[in-house]
C-alpha atoms as a PDB file:
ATOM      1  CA  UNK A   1       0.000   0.000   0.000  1.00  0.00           C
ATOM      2  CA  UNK A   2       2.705   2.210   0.806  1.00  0.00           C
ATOM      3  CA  UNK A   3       4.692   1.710  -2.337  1.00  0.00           C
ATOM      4  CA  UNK A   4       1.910   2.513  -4.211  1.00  0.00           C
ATOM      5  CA  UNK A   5       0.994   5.573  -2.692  1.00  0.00           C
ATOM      6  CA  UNK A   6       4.175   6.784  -3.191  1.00  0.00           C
ATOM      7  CA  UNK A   7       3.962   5.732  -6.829  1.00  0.00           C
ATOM      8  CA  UNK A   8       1.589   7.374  -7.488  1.00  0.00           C
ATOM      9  CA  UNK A   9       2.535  10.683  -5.775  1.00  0.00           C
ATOM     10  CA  UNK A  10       5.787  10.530  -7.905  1.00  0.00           C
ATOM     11  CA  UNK A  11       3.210  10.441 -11.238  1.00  0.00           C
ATOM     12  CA  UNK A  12       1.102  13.427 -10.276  1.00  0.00           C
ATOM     13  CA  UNK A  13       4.863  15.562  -9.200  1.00  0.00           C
ATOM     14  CA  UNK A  14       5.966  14.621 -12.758  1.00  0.00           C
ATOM     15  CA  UNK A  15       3.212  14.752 -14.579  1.00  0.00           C
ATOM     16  CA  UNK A  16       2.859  18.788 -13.289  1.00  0.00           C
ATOM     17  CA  UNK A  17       6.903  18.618 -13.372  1.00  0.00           C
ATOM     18  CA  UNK A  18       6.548  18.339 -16.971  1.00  0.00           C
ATOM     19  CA  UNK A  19       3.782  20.036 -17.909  1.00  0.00           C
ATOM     20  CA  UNK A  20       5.481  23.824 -16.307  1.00  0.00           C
ATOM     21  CA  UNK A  21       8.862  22.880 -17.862  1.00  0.00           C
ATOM     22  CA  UNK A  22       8.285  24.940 -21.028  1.00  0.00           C
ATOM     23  CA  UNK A  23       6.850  27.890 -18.994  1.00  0.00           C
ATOM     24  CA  UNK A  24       9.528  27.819 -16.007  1.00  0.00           C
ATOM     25  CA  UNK A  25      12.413  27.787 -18.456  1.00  0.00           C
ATOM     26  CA  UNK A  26      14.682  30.510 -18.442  1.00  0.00           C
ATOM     27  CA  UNK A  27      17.492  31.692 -20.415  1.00  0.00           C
ATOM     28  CA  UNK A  28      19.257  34.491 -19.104  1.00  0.00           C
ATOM     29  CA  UNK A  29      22.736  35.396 -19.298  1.00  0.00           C
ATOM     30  CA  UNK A  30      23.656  32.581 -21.863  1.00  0.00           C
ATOM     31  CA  UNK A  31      22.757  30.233 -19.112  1.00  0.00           C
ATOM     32  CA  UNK A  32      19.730  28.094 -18.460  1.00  0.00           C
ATOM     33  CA  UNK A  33      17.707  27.918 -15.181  1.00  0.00           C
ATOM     34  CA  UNK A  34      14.452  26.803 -13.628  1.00  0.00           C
ATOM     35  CA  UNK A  35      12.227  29.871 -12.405  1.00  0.00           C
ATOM     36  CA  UNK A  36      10.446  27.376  -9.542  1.00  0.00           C
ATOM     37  CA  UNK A  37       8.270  30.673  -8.652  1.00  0.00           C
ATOM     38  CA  UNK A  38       6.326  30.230 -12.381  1.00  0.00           C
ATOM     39  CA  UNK A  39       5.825  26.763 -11.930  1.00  0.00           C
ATOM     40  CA  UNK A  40       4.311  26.849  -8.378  1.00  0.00           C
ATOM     41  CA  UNK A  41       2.538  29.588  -9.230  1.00  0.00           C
ATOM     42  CA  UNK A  42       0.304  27.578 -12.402  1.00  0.00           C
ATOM     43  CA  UNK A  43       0.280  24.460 -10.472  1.00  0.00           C
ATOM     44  CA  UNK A  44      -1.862  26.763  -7.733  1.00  0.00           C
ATOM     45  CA  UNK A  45      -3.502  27.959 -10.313  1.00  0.00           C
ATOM     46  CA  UNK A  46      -4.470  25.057 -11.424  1.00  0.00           C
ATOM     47  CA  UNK A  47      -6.145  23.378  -8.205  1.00  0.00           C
ATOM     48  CA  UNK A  48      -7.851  26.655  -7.380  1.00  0.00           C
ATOM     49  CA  UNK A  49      -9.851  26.249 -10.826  1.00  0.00           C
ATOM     50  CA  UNK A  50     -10.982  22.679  -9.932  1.00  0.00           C
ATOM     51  CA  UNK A  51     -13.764  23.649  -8.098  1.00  0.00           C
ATOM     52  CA  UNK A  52     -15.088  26.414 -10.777  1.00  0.00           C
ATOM     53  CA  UNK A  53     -14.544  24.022 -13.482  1.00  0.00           C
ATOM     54  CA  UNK A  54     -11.684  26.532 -14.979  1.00  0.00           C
ATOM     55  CA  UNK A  55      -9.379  23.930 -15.066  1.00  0.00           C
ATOM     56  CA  UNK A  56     -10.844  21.447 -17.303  1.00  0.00           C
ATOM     57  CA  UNK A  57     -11.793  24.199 -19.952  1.00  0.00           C
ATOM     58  CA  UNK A  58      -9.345  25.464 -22.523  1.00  0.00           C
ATOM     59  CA  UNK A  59      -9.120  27.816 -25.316  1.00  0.00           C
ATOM     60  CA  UNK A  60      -9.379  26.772 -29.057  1.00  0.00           C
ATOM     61  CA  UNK A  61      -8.638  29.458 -31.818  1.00  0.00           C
ATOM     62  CA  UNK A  62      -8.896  32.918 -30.626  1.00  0.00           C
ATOM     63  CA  UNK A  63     -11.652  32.771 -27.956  1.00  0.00           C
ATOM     64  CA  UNK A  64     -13.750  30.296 -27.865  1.00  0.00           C
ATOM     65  CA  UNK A  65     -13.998  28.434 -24.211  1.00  0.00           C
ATOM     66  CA  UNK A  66     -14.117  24.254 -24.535  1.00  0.00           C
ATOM     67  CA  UNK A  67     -14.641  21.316 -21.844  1.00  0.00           C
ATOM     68  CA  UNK A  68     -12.473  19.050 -21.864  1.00  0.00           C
ATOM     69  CA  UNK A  69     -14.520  16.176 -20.496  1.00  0.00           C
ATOM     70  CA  UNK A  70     -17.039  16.894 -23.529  1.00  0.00           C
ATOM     71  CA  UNK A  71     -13.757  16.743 -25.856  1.00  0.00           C
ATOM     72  CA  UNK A  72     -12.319  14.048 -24.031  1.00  0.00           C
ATOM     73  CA  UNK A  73     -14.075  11.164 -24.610  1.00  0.00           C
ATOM     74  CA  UNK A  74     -13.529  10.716 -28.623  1.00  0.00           C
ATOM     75  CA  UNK A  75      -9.578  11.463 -28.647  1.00  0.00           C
ATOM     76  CA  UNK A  76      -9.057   8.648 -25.131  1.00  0.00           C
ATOM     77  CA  UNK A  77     -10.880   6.024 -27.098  1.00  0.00           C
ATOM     78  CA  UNK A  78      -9.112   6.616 -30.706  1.00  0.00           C
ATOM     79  CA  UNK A  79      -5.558   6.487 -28.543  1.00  0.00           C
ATOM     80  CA  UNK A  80      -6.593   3.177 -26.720  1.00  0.00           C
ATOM     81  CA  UNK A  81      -7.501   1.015 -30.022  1.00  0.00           C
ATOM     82  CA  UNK A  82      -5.076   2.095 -31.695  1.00  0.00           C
ATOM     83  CA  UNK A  83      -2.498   1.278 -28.604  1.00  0.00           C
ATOM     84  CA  UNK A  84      -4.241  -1.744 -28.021  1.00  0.00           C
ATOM     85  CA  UNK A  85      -5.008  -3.301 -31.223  1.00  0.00           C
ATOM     86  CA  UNK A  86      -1.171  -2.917 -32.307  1.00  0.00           C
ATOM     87  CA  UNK A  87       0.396  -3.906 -28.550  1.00  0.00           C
ATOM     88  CA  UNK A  88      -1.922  -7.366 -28.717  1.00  0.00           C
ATOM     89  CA  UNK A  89      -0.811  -8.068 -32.619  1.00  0.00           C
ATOM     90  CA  UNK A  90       2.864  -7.262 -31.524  1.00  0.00           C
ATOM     91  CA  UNK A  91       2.471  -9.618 -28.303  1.00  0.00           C
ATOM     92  CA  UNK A  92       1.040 -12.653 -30.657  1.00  0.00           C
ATOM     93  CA  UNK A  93       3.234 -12.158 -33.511  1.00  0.00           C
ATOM     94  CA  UNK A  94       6.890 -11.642 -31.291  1.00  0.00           C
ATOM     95  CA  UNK A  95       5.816 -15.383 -29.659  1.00  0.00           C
ATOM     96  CA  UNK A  96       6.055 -16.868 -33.151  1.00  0.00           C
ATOM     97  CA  UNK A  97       8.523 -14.711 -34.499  1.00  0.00           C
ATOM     98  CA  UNK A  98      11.235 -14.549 -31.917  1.00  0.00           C
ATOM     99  CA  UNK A  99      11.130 -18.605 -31.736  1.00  0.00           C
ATOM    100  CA  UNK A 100      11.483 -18.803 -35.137  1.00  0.00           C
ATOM    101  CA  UNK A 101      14.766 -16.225 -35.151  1.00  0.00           C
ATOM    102  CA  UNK A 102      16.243 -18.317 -32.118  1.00  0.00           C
ATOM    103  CA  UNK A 103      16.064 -21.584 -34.105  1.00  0.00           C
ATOM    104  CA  UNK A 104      17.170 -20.279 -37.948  1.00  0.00           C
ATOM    105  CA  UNK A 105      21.351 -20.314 -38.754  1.00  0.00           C
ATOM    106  CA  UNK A 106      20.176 -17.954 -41.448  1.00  0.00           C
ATOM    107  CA  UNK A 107      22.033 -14.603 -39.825  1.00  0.00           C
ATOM    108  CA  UNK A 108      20.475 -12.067 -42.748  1.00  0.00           C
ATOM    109  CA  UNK A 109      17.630 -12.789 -40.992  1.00  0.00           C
ATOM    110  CA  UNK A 110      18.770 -11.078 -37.709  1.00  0.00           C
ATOM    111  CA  UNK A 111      20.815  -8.725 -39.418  1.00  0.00           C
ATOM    112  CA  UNK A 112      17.769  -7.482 -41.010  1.00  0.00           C
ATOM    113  CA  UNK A 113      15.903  -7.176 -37.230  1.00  0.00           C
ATOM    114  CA  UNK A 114      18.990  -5.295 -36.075  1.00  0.00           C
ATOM    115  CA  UNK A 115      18.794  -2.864 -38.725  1.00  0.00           C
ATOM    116  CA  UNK A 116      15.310  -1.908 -38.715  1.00  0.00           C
ATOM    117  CA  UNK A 117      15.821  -1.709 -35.608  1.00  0.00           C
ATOM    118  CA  UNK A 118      17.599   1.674 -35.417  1.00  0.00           C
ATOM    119  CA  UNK A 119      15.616   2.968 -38.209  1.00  0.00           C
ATOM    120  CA  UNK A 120      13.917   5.991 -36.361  1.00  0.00           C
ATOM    121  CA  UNK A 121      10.239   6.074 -36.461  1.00  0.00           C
ATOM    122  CA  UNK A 122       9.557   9.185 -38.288  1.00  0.00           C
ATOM    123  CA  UNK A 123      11.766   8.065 -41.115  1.00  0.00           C
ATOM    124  CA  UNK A 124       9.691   4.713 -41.060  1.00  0.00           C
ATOM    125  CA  UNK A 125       6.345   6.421 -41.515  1.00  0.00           C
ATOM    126  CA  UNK A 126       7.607   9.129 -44.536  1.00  0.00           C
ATOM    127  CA  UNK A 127       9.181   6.126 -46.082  1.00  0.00           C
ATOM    128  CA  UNK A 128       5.893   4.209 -46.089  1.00  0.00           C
ATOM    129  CA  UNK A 129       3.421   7.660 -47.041  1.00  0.00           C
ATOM    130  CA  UNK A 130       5.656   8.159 -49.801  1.00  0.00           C
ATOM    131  CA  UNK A 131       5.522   3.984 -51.014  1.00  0.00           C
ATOM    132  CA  UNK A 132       1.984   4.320 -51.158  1.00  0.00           C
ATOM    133  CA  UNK A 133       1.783   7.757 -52.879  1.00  0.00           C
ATOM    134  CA  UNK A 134       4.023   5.648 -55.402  1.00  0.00           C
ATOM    135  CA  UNK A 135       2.162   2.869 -55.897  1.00  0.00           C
ATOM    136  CA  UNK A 136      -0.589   4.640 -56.322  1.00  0.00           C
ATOM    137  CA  UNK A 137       0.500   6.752 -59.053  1.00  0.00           C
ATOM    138  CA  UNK A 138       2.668   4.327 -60.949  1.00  0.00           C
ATOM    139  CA  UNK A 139      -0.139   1.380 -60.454  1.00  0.00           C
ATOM    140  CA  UNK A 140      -3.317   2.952 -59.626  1.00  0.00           C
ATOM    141  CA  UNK A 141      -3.667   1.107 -56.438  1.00  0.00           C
ATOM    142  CA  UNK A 142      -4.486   2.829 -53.213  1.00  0.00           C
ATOM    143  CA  UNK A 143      -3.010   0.269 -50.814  1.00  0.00           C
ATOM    144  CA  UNK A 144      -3.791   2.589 -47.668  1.00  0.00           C
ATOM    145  CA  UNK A 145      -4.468   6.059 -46.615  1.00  0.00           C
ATOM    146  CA  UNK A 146      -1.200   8.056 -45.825  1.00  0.00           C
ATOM    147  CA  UNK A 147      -2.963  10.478 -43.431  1.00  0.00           C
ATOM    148  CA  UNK A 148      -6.252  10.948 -41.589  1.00  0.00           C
ATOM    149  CA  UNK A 149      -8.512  12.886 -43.909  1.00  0.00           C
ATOM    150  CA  UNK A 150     -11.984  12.883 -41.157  1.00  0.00           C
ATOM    151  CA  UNK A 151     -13.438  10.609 -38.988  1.00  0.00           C
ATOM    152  CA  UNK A 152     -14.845   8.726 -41.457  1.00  0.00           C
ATOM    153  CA  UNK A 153     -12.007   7.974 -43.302  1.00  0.00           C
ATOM    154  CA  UNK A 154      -9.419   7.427 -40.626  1.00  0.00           C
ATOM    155  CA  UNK A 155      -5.839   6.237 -41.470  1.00  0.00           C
ATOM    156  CA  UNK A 156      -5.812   2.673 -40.247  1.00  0.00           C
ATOM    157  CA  UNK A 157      -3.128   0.354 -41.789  1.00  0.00           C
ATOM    158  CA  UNK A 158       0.063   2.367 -41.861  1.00  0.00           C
ATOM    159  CA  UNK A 159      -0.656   3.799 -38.410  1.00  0.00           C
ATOM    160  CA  UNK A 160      -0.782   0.111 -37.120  1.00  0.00           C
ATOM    161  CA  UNK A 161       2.032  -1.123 -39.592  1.00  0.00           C
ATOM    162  CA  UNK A 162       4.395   1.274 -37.328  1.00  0.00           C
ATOM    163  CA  UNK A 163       2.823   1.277 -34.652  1.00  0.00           C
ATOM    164  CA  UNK A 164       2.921  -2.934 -34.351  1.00  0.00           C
ATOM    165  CA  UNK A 165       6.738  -2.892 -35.549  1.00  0.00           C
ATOM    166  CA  UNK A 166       9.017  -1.282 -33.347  1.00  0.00           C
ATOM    167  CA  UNK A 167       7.817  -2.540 -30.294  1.00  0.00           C
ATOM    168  CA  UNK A 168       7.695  -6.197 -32.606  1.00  0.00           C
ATOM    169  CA  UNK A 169      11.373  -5.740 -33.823  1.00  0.00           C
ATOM    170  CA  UNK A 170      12.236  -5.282 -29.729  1.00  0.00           C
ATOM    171  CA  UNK A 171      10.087  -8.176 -28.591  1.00  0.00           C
ATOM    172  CA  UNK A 172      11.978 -10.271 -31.154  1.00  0.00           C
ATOM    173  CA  UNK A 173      15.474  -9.148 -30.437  1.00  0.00           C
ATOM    174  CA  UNK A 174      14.601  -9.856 -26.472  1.00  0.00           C
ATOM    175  CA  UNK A 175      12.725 -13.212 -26.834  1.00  0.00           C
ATOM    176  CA  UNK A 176      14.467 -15.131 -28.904  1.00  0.00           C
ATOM    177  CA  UNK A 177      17.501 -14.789 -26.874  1.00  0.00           C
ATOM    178  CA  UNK A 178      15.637 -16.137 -23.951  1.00  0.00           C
ATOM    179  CA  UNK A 179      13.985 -18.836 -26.615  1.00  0.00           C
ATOM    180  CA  UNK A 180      17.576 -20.136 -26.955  1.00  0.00           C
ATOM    181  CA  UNK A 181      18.564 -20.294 -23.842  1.00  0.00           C
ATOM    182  CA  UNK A 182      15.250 -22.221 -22.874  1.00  0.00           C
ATOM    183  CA  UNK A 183      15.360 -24.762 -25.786  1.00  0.00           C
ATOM    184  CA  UNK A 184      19.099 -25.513 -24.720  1.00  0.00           C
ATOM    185  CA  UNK A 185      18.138 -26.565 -21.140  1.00  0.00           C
ATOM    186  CA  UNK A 186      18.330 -30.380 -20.206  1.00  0.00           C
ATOM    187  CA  UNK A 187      14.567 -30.989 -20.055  1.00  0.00           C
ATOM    188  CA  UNK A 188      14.384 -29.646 -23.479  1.00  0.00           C
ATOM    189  CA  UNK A 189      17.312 -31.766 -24.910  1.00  0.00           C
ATOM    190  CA  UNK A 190      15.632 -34.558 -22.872  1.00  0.00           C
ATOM    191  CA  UNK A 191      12.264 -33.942 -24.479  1.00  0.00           C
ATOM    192  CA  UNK A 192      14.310 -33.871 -27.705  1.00  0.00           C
ATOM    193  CA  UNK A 193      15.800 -37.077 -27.740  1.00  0.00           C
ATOM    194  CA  UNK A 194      12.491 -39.165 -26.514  1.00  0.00           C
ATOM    195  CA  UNK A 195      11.386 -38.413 -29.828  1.00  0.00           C
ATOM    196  CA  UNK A 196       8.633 -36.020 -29.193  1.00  0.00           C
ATOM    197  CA  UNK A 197       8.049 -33.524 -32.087  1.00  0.00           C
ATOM    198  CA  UNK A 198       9.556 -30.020 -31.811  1.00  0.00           C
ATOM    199  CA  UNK A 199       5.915 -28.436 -32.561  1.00  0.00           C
ATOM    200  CA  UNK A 200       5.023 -29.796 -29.216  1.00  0.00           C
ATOM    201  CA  UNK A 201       8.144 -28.601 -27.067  1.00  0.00           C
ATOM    202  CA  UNK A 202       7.212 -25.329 -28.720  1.00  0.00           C
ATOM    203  CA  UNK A 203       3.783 -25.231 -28.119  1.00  0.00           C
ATOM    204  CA  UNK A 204       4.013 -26.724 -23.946  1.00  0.00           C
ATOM    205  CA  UNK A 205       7.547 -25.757 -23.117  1.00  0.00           C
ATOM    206  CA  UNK A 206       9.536 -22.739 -25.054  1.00  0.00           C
ATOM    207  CA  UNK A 207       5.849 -20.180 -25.148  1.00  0.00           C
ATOM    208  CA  UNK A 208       4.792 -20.940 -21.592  1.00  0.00           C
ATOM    209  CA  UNK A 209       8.914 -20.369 -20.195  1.00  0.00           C
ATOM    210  CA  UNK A 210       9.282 -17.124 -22.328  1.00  0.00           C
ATOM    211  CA  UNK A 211       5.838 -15.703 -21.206  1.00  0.00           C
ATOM    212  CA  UNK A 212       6.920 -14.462 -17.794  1.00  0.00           C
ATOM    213  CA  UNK A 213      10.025 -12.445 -19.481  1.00  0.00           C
ATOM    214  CA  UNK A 214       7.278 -11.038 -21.570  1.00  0.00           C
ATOM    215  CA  UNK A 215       5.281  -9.986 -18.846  1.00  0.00           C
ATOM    216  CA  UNK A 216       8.127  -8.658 -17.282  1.00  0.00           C
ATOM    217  CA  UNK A 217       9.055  -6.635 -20.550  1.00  0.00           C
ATOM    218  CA  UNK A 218       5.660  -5.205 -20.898  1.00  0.00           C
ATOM    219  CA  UNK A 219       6.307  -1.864 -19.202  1.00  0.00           C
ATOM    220  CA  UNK A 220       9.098  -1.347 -21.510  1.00  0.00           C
ATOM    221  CA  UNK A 221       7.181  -2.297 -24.734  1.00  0.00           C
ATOM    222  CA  UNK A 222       4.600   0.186 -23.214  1.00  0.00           C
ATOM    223  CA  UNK A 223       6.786   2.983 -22.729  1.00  0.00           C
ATOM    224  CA  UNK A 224       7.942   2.729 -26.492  1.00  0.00           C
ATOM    225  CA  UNK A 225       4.548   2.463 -27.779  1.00  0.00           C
ATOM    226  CA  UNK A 226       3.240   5.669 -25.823  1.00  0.00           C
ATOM    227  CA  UNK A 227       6.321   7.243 -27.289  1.00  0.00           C
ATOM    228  CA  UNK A 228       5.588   6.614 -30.816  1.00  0.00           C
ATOM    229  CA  UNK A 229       2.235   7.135 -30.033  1.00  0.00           C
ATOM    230  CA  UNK A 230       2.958  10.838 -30.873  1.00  0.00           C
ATOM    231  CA  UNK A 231       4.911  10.695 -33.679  1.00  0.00           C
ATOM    232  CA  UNK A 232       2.395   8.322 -35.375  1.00  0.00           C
ATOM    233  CA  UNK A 233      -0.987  10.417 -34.360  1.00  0.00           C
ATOM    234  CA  UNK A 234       0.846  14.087 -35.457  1.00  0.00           C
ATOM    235  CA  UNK A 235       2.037  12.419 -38.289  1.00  0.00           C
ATOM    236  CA  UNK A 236      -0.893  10.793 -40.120  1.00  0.00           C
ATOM    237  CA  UNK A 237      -2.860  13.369 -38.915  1.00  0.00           C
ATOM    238  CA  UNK A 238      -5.120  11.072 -36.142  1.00  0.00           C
ATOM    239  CA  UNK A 239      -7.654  12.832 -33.743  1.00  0.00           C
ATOM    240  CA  UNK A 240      -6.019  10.932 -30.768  1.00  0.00           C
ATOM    241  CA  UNK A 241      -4.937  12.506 -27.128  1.00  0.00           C
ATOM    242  CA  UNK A 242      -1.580  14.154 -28.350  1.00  0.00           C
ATOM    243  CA  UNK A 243      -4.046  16.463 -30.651  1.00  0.00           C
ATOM    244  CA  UNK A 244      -4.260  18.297 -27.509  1.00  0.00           C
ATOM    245  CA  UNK A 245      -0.708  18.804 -27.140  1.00  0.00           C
ATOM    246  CA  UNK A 246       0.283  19.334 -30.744  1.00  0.00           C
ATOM    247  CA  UNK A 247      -2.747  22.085 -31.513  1.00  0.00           C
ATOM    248  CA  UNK A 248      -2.103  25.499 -33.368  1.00  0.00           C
ATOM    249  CA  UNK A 249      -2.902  27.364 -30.115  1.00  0.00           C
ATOM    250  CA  UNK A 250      -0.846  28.945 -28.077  1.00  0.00           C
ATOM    251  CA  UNK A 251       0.340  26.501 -24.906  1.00  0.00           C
ATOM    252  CA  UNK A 252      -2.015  25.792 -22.054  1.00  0.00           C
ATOM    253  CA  UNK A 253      -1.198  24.528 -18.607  1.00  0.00           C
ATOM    254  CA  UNK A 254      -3.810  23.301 -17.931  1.00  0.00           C
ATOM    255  CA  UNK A 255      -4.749  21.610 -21.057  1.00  0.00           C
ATOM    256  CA  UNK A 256      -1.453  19.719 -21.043  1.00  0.00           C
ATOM    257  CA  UNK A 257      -1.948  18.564 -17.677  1.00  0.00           C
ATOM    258  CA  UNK A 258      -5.256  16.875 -17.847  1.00  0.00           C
ATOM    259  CA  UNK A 259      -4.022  15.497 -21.317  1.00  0.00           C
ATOM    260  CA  UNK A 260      -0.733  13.850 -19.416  1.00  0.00           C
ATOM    261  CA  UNK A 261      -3.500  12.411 -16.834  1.00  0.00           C
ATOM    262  CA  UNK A 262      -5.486  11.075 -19.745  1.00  0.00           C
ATOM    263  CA  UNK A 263      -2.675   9.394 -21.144  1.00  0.00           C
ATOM    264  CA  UNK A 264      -1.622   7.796 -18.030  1.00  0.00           C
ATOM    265  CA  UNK A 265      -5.295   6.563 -17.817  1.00  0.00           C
ATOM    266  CA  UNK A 266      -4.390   5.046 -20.884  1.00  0.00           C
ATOM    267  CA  UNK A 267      -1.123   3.145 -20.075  1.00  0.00           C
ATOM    268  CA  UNK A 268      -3.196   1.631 -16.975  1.00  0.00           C
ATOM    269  CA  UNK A 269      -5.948   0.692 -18.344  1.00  0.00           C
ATOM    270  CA  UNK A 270      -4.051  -0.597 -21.907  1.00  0.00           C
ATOM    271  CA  UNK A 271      -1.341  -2.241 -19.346  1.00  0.00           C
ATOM    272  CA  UNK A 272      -4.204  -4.217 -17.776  1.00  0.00           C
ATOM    273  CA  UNK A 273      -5.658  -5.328 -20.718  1.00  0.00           C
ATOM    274  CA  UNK A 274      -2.194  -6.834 -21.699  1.00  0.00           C
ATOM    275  CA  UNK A 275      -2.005  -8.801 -18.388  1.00  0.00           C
ATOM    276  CA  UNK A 276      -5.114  -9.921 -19.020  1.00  0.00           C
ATOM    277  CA  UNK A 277      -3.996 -11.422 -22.509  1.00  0.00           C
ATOM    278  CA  UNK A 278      -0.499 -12.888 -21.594  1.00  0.00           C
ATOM    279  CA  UNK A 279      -2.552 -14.550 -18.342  1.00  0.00           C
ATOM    280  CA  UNK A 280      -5.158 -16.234 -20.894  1.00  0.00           C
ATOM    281  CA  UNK A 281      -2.179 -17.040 -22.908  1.00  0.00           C
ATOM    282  CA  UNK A 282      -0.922 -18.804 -20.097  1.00  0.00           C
ATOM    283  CA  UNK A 283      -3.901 -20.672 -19.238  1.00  0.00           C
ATOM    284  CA  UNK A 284      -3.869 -21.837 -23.269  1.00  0.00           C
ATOM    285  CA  UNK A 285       0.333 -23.222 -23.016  1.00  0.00           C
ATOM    286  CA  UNK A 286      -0.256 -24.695 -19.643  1.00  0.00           C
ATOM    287  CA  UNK A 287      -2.481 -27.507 -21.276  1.00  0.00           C
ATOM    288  CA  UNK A 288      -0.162 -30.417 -21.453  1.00  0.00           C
END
């Protein structure tokens, strides 16, 4: 109980922490420095508007005064499936995947993994746009929408595509070396040489052994998700939560804030959903 109260006090401090960076930043001098006075002074601002409401409104354009919690509810959802549909395809695929890298002598194959996987994600995404703008001038195909054009025609594939493949390509790298080292232990060699088929030891040894160190990686693949999560909405232009942080207006303490509470609503709730999964997974490999 204690450990997570003081958890969670250590979110809110650097959730406002971050949030009055940009405003307490000084430069003066040709040196850098913190004004703390500016940042106290919004973050008091900010719980004396909770009980007026002031907080949870911002400004869009010029003048016009919006609620948050009527905005809210459309941006959290399109975050979360997108988040979630791409973290449970990366989860399933990196199972098969990352056994299938530990057992191949082919090493193209992993030098291929390595390099996409410093391939930065923004380059990844204008590299794909501009492969479908191709195709679909030299061919006539429209394989996928580059970009969000309205809610009814929402960018769907290539948002996933990247979205699914960096935290896939780390999955991979991390799993397969514990795949090897699990298919090299003695009850595995054992299993091995009583004849019983290598689809089986797969299937009711190597998944169920290498589950825990993917439960164990699952804050990690989270944090890299929620970062890309911002490069992928601002780039193919998705209504999602960091719409609120990348907007045209000028920047809003408030606004920020209650956005950086959303989206650690959303790493909670999209972490527990993932717990979930790898738990039923579990159930599914522990069948002998």
């Amino acid at each position: 109980m204690y450990r997570n109260l003081v958890t969670f006090s250590i979110l809110i401090l650097t959730v406002f922490f971050l949030a009055s960076l940009p405003l307490s930043i000084v430069v003066s001098g040709g040196s850098l420095h913190i004004n703390w006075a500016v940042a106290f002074e919004h973050i008091s601002m900010f719980f004396k508007g909770v009980l007026s409401g002031k907080t949870f409104t911002y400004v869009e354009g010029e003048d016009r005064i919006q609620s948050f919690f009527a905005d809210i509810p459309s941006h959290f959802v399109t975050s979360f499936l997108y988040l979630l549909i791409a973290s449970l395809i990366a989860i399933s695929f990196s199972l098969v995947l990352s056994i299938w890298v530990s057992l191949t002598q082919k090493e193209w194959i992993k030098d291929i993994i390595g390099l996409l996987s410093v391939i930065p994600d923004f380059i990844m995404i204008i590299f794909l746009q501009i492969f479908v703008v191709y195709i679909y001038e030299e061919y006539g195909i429209a394989l996928s929408r580059v970009a969000t054009r309205s809610s009814t025609e929402p960018a769907i594939l290539l948002p996933l595509m990247v979205m699914v493949l960096i935290p896939l390509i780390y999955l991979i790298r991390s799993l397969s070396e514990r795949s090897f080292d699990i298919m090299t232990e003695d009850y595995i060699l054992s299993a091995k040489s009583k004849g019983i088929k290598k689809l089986h030891i797969i299937i009711h040894h190597v998944i169920r052994n290498i589950l825990p160190f993917l439960k164990a990686d699952l804050h990690k693949v989270l944090a890299i998700m929620m970062s890309n999560l911002f490069i992928v909405e601002y780039l193919f232009n998705i209504n999602g939560l960091s719409a609120f942080i990348f907007n045209s207006y000028s920047y809003q303490f408030n606004l920020t804030v209650n956005t950086l509470f959303s989206l650690t609503i959303v790493y909670m709730l999209l972490y527990f959903c993932l717990i979930i999964f790898i738990k039923f997974l579990e159930r599914v490999f522990a069948n002998d």
